[in-house]
PDB file of N, CA and C in Angstrom:
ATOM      1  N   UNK A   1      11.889 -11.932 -25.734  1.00  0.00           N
ATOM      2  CA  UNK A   1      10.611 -11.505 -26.287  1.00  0.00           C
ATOM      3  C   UNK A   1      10.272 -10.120 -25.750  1.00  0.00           C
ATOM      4  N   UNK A   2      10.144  -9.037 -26.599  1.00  0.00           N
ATOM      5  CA  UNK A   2       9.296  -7.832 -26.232  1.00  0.00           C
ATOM      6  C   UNK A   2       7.754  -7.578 -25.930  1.00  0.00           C
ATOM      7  N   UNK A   3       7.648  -7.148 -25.020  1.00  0.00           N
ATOM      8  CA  UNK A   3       5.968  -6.630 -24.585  1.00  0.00           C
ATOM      9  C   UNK A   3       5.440  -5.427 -25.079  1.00  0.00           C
ATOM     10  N   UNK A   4       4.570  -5.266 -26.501  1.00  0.00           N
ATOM     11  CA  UNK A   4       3.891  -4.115 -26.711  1.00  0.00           C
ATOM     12  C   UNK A   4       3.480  -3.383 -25.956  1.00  0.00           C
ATOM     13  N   UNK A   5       3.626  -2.268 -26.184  1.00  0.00           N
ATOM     14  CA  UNK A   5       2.681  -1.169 -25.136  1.00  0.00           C
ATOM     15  C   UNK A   5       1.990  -0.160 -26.059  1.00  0.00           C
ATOM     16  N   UNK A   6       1.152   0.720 -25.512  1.00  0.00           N
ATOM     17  CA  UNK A   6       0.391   1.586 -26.236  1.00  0.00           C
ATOM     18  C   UNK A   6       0.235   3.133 -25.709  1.00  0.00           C
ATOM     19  N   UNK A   7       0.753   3.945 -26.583  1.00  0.00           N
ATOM     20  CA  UNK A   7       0.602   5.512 -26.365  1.00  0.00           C
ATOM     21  C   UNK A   7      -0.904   5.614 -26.011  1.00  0.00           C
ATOM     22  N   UNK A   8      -0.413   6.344 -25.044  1.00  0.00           N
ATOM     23  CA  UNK A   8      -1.869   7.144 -23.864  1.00  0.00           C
ATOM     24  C   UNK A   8      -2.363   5.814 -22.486  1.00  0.00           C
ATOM     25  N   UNK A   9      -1.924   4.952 -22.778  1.00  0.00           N
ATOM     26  CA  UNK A   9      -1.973   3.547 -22.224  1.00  0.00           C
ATOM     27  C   UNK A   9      -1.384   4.157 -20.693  1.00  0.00           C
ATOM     28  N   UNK A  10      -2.158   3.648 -19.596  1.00  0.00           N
ATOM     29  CA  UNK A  10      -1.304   3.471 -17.908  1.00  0.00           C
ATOM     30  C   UNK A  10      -0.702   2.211 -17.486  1.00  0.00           C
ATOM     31  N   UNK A  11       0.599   2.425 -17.276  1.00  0.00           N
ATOM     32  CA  UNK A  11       1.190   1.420 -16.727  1.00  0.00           C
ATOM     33  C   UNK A  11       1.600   1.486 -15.591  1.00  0.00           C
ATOM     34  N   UNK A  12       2.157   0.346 -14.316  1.00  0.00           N
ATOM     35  CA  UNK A  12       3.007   0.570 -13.085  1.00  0.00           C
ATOM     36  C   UNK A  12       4.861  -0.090 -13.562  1.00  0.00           C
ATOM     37  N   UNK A  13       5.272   1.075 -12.854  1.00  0.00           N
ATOM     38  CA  UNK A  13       6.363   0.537 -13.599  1.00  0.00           C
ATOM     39  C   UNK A  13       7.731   0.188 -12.900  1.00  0.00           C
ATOM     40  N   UNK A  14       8.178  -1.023 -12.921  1.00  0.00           N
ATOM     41  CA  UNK A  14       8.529  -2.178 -12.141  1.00  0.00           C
ATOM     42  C   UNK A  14      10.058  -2.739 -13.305  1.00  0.00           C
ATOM     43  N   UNK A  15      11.003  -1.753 -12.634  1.00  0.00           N
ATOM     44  CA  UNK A  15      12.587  -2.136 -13.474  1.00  0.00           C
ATOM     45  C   UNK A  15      12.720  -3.411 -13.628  1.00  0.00           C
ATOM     46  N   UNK A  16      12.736  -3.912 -14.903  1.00  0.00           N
ATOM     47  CA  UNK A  16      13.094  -5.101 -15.484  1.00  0.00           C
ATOM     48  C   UNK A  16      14.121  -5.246 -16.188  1.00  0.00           C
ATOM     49  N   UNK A  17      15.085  -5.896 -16.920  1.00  0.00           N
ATOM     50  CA  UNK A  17      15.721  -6.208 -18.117  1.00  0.00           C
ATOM     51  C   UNK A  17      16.880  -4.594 -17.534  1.00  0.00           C
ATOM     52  N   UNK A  18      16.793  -3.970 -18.556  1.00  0.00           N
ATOM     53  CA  UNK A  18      18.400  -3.332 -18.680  1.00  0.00           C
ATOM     54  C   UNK A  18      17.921  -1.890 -17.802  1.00  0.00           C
ATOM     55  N   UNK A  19      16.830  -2.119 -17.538  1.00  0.00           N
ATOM     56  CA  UNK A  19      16.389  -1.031 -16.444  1.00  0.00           C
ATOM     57  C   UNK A  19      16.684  -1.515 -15.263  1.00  0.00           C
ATOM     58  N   UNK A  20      16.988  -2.339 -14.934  1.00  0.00           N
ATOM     59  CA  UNK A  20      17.512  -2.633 -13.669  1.00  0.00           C
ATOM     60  C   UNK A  20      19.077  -2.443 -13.783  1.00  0.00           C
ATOM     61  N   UNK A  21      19.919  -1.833 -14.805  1.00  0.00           N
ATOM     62  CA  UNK A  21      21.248  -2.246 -14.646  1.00  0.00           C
ATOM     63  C   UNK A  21      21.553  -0.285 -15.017  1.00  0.00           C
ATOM     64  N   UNK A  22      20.994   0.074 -15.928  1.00  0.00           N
ATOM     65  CA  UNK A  22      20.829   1.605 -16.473  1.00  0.00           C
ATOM     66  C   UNK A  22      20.051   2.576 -16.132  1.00  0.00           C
ATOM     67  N   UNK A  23      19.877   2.532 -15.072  1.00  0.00           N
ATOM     68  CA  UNK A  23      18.955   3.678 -13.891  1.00  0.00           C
ATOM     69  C   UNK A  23      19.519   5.636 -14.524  1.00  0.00           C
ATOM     70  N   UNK A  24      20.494   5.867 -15.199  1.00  0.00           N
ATOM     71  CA  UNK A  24      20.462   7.149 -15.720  1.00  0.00           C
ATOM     72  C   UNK A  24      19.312   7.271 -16.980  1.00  0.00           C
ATOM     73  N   UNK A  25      18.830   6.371 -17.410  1.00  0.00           N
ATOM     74  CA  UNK A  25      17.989   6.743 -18.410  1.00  0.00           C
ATOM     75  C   UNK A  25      16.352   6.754 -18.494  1.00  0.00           C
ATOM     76  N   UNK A  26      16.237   6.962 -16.615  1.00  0.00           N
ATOM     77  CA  UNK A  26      14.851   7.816 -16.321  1.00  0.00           C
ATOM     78  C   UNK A  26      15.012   8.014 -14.672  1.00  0.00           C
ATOM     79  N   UNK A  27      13.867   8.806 -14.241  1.00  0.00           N
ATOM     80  CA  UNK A  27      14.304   9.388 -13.124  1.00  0.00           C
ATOM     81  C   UNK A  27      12.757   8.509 -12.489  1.00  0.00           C
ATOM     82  N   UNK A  28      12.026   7.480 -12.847  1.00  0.00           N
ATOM     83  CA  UNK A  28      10.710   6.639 -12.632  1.00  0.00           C
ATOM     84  C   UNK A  28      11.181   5.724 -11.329  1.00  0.00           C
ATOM     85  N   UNK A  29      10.453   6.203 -10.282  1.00  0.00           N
ATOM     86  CA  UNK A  29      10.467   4.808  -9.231  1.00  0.00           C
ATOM     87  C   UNK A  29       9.851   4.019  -9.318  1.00  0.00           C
ATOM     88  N   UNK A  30      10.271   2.578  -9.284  1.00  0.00           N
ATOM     89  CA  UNK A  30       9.539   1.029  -9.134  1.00  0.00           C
ATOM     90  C   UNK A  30       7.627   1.635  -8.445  1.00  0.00           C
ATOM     91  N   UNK A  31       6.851   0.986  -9.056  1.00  0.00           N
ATOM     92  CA  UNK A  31       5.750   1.352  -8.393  1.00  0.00           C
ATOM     93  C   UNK A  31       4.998   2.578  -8.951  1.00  0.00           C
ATOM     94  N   UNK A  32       5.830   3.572  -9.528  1.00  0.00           N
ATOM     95  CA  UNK A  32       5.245   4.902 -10.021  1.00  0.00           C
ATOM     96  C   UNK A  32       4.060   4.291 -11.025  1.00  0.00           C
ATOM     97  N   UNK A  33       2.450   5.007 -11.288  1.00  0.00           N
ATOM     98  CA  UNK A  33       2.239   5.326 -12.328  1.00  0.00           C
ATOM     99  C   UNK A  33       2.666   6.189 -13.573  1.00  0.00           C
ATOM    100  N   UNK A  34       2.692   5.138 -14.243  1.00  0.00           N
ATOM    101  CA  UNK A  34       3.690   6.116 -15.543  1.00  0.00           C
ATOM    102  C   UNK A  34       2.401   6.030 -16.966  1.00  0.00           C
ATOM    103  N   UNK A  35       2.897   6.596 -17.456  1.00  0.00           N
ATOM    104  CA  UNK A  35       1.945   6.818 -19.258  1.00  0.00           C
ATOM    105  C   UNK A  35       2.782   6.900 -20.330  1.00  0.00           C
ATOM    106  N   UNK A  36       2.726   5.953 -21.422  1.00  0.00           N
ATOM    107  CA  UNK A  36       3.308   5.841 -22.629  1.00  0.00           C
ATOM    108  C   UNK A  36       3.122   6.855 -23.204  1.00  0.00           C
ATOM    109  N   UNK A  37       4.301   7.755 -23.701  1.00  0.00           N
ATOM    110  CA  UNK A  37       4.219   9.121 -24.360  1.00  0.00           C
ATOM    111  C   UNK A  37       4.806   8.557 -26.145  1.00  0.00           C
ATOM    112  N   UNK A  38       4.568   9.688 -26.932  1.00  0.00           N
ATOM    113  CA  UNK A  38       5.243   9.982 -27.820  1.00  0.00           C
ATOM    114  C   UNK A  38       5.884  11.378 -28.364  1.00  0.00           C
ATOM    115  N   UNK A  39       7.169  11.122 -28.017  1.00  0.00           N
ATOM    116  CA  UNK A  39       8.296  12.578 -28.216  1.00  0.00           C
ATOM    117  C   UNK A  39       8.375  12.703 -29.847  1.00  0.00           C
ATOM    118  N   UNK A  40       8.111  14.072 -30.242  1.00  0.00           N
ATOM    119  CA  UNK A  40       8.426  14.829 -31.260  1.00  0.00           C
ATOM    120  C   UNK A  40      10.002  14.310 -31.778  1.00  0.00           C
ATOM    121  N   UNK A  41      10.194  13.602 -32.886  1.00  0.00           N
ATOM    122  CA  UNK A  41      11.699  13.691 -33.196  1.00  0.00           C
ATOM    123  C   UNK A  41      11.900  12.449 -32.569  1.00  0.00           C
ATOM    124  N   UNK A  42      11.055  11.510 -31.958  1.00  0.00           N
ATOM    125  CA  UNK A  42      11.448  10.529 -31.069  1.00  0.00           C
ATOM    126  C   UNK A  42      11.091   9.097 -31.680  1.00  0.00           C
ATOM    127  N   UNK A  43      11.934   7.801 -31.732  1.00  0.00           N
ATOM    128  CA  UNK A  43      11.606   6.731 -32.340  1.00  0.00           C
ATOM    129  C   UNK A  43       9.623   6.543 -31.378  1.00  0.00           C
ATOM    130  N   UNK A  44       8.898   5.832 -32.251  1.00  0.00           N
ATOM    131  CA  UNK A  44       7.302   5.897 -31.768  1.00  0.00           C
ATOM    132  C   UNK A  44       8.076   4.275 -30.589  1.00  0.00           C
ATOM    133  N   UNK A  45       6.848   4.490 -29.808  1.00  0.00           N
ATOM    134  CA  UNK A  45       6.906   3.403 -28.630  1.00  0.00           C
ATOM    135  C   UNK A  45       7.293   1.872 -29.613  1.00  0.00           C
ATOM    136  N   UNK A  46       7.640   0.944 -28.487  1.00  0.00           N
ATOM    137  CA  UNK A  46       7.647  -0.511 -29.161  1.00  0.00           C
ATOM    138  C   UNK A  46       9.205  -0.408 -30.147  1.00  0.00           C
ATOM    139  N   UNK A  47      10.002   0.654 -30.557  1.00  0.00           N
ATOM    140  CA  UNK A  47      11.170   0.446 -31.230  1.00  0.00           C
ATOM    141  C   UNK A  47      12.161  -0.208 -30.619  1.00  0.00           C
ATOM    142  N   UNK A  48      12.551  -1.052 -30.760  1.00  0.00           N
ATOM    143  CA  UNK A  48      13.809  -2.029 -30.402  1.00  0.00           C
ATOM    144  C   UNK A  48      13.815  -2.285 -28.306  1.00  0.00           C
ATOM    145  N   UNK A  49      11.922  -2.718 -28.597  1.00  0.00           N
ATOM    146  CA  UNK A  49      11.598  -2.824 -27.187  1.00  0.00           C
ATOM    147  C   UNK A  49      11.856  -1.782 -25.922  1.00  0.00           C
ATOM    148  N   UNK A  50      11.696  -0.525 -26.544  1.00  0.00           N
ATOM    149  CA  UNK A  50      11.918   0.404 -25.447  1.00  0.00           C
ATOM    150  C   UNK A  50      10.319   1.646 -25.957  1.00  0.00           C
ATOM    151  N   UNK A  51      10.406   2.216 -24.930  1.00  0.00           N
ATOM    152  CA  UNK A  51       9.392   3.479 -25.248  1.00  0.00           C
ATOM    153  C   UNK A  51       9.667   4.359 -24.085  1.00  0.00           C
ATOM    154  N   UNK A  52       8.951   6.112 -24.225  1.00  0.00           N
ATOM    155  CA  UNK A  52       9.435   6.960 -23.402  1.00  0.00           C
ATOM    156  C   UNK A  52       7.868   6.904 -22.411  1.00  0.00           C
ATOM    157  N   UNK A  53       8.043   7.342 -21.594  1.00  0.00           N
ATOM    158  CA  UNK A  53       7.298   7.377 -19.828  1.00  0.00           C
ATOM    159  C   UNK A  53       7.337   8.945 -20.093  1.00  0.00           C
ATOM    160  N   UNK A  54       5.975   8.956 -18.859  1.00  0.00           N
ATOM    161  CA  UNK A  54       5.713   9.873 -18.495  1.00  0.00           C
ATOM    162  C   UNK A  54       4.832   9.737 -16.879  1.00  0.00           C
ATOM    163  N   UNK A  55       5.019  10.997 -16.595  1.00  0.00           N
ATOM    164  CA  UNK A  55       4.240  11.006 -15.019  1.00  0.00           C
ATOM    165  C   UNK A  55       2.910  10.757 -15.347  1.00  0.00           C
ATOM    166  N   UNK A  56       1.762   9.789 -14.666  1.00  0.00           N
ATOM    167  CA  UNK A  56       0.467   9.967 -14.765  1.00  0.00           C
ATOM    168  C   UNK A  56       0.185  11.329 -14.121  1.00  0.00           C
ATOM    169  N   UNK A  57       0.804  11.987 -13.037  1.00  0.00           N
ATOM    170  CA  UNK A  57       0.440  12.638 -11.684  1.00  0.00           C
ATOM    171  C   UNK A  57       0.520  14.326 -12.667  1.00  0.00           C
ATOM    172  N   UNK A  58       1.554  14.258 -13.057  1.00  0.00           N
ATOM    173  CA  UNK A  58       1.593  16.122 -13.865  1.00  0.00           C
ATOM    174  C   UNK A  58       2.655  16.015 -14.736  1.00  0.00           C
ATOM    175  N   UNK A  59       2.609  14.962 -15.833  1.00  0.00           N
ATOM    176  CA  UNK A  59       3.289  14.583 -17.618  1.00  0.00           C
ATOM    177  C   UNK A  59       4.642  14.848 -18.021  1.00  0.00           C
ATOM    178  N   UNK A  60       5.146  15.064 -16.297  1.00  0.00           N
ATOM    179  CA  UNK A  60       6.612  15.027 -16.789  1.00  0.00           C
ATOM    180  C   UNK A  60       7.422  14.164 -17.834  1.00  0.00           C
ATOM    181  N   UNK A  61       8.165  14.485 -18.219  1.00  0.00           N
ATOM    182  CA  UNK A  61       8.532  13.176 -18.915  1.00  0.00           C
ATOM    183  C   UNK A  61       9.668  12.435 -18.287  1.00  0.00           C
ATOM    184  N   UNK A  62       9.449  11.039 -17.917  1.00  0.00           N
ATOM    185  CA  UNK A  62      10.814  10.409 -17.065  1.00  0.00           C
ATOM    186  C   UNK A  62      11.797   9.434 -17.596  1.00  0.00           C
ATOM    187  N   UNK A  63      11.697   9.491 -19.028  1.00  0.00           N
ATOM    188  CA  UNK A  63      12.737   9.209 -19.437  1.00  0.00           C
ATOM    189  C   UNK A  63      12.191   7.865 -20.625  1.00  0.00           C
ATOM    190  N   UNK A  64      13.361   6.629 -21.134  1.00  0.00           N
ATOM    191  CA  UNK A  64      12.952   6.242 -21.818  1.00  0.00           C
ATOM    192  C   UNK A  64      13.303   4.684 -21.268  1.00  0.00           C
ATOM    193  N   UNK A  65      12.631   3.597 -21.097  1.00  0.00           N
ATOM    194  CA  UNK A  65      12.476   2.147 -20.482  1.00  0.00           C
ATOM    195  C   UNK A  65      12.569   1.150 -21.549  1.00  0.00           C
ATOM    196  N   UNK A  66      12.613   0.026 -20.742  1.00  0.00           N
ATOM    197  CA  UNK A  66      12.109  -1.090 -21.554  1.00  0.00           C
ATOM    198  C   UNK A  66      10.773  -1.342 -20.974  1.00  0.00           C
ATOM    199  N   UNK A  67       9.879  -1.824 -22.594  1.00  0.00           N
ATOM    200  CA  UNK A  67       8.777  -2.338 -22.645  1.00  0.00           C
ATOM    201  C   UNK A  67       8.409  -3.318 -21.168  1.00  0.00           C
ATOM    202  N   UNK A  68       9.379  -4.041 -21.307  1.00  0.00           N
ATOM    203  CA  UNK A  68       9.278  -4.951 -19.990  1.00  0.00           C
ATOM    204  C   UNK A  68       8.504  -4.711 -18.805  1.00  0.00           C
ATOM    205  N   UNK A  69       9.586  -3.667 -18.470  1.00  0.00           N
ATOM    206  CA  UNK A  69       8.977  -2.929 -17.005  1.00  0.00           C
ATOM    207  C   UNK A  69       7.648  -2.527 -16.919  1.00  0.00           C
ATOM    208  N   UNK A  70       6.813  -2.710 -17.688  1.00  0.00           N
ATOM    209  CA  UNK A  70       5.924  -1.253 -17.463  1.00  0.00           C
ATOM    210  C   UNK A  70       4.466  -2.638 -17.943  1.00  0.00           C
ATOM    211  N   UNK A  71       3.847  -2.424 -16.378  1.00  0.00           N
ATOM    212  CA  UNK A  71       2.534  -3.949 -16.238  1.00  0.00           C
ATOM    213  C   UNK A  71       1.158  -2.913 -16.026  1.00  0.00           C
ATOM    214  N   UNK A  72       0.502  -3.125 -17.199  1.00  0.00           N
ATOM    215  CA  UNK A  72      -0.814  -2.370 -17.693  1.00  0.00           C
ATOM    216  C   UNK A  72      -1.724  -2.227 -16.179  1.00  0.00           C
ATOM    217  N   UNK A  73      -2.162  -1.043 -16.595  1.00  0.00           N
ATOM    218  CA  UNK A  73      -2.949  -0.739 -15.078  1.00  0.00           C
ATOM    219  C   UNK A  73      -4.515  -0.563 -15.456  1.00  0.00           C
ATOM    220  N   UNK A  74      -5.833  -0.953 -15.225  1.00  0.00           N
ATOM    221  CA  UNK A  74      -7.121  -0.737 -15.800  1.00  0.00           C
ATOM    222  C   UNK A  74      -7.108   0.636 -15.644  1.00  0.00           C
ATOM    223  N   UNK A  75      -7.792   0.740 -16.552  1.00  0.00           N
ATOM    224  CA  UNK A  75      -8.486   2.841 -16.675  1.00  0.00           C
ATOM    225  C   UNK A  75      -9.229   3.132 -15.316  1.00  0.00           C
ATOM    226  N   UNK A  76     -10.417   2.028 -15.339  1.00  0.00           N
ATOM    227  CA  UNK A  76     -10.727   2.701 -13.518  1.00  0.00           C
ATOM    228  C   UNK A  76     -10.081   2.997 -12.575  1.00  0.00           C
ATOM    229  N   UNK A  77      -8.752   2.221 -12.399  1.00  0.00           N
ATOM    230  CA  UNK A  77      -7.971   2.083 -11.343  1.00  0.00           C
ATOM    231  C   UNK A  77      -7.404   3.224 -11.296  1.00  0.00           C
ATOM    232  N   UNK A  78      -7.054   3.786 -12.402  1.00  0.00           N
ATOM    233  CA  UNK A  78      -6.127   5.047 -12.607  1.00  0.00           C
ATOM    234  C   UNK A  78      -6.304   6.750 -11.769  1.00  0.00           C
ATOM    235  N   UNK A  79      -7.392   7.067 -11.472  1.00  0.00           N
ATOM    236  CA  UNK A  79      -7.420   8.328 -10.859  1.00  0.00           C
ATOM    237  C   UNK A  79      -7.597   7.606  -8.999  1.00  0.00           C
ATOM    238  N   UNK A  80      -8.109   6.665  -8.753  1.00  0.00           N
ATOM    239  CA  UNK A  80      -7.716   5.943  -7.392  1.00  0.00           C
ATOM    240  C   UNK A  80      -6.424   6.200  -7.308  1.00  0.00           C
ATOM    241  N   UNK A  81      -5.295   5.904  -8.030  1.00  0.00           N
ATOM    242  CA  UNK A  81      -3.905   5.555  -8.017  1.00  0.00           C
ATOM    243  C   UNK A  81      -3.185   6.807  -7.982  1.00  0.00           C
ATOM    244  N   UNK A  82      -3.593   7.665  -8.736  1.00  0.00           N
ATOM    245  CA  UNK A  82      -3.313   8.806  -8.997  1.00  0.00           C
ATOM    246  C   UNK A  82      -3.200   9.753  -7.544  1.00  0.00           C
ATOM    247  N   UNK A  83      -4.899   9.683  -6.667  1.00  0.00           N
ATOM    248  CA  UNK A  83      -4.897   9.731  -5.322  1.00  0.00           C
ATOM    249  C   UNK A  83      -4.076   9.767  -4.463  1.00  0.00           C
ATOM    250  N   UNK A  84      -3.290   8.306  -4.680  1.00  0.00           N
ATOM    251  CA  UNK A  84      -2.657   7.643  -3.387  1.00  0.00           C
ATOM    252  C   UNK A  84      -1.540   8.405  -3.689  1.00  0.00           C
ATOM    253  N   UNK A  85      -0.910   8.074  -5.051  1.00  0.00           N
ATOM    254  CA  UNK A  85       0.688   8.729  -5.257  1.00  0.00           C
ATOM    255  C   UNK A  85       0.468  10.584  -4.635  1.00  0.00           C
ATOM    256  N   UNK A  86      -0.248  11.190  -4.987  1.00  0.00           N
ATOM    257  CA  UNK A  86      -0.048  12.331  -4.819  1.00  0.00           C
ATOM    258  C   UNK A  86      -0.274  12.841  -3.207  1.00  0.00           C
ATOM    259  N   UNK A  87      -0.563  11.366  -2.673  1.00  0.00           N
ATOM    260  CA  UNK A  87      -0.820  11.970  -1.294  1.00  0.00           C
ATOM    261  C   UNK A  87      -2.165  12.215  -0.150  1.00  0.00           C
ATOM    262  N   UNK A  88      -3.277  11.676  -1.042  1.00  0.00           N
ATOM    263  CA  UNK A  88      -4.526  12.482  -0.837  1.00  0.00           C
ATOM    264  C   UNK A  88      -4.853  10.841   0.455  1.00  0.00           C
ATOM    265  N   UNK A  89      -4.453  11.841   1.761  1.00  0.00           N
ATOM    266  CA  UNK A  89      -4.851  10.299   2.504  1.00  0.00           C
ATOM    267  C   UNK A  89      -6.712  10.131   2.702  1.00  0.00           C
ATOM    268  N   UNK A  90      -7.219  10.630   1.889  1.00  0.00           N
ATOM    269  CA  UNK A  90      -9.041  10.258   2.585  1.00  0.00           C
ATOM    270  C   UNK A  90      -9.455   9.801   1.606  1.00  0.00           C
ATOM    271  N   UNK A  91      -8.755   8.739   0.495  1.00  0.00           N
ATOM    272  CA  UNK A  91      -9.076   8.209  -0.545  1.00  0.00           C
ATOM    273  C   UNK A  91      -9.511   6.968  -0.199  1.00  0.00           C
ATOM    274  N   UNK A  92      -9.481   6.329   1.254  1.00  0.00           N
ATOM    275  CA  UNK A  92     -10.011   5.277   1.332  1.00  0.00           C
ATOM    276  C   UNK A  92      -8.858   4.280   1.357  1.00  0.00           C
ATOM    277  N   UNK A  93      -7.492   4.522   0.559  1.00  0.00           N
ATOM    278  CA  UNK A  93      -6.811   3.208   1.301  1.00  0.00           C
ATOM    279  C   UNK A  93      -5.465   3.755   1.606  1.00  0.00           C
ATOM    280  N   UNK A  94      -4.917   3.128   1.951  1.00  0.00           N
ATOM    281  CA  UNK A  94      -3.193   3.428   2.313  1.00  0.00           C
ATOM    282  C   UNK A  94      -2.240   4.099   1.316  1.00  0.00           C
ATOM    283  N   UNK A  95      -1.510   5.082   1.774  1.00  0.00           N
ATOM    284  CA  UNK A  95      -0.779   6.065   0.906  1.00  0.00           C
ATOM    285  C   UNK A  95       0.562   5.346   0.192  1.00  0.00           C
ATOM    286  N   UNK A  96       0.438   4.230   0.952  1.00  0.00           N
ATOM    287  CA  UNK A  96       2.044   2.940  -0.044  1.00  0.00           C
ATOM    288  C   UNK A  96       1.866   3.313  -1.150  1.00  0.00           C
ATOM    289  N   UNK A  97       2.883   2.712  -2.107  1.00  0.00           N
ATOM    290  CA  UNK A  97       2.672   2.518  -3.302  1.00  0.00           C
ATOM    291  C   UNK A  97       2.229   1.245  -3.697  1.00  0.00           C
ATOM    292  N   UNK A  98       1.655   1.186  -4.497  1.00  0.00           N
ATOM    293  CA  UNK A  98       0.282   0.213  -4.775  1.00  0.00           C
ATOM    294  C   UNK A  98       0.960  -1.028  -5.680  1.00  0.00           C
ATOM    295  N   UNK A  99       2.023  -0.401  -6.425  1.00  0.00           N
ATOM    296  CA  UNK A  99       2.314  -1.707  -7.548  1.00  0.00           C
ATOM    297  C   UNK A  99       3.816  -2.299  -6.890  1.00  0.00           C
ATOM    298  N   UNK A 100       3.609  -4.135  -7.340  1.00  0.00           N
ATOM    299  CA  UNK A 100       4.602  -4.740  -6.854  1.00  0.00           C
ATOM    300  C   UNK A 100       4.200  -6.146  -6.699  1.00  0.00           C
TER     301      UNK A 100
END
């Protein structure tokens, strides 16, 4: 079974399914906030259970996943998270990575 996802949507993203076996086809660590993109020329998200990532932190693009991996993050949570990944230790909690 495939898991919809949604362009502009935040996810944490946690190698599942053939992302755990095909690590050349993004450069995303377990835990990263990532963001459902849509590439120019590019099948749209949800095609044959995969979609392309992006950095929440500065929109790199990190490649292309399975739906699987990638466990919805609330909108509030998102610039907190954003915080921690980039480093900012006076955000109030621990600089770990948050998803897992």
């Amino acid at each position: 079974m495939t898991k919809r996802v949604r362009t502009g949507s935040y996810y944490c993203f946690i190698p599942a399914g053939y992302d755990r076996v095909y690590t050349q086809h993004y450069t995303a660590s377990a835990g990263d906030l990532v963001q459902v993109v849509r590439l120019p020329g590019a099948p749209p998200p949800n095609t044959m259970g995969q979609c392309h990532i992006a950095s929440a932190l500065d929109g790199e693009v990190l490649g292309m996943v399975d739906t699987r991996s990638l466990t919805p993050v609330p909108r509030k949570s998102v610039e907190r998270i954003r915080r921690i990944q980039a480093g900012d230790h006076h955000s109030g909690v621990n600089a770990m990575k948050w998803g897992g």
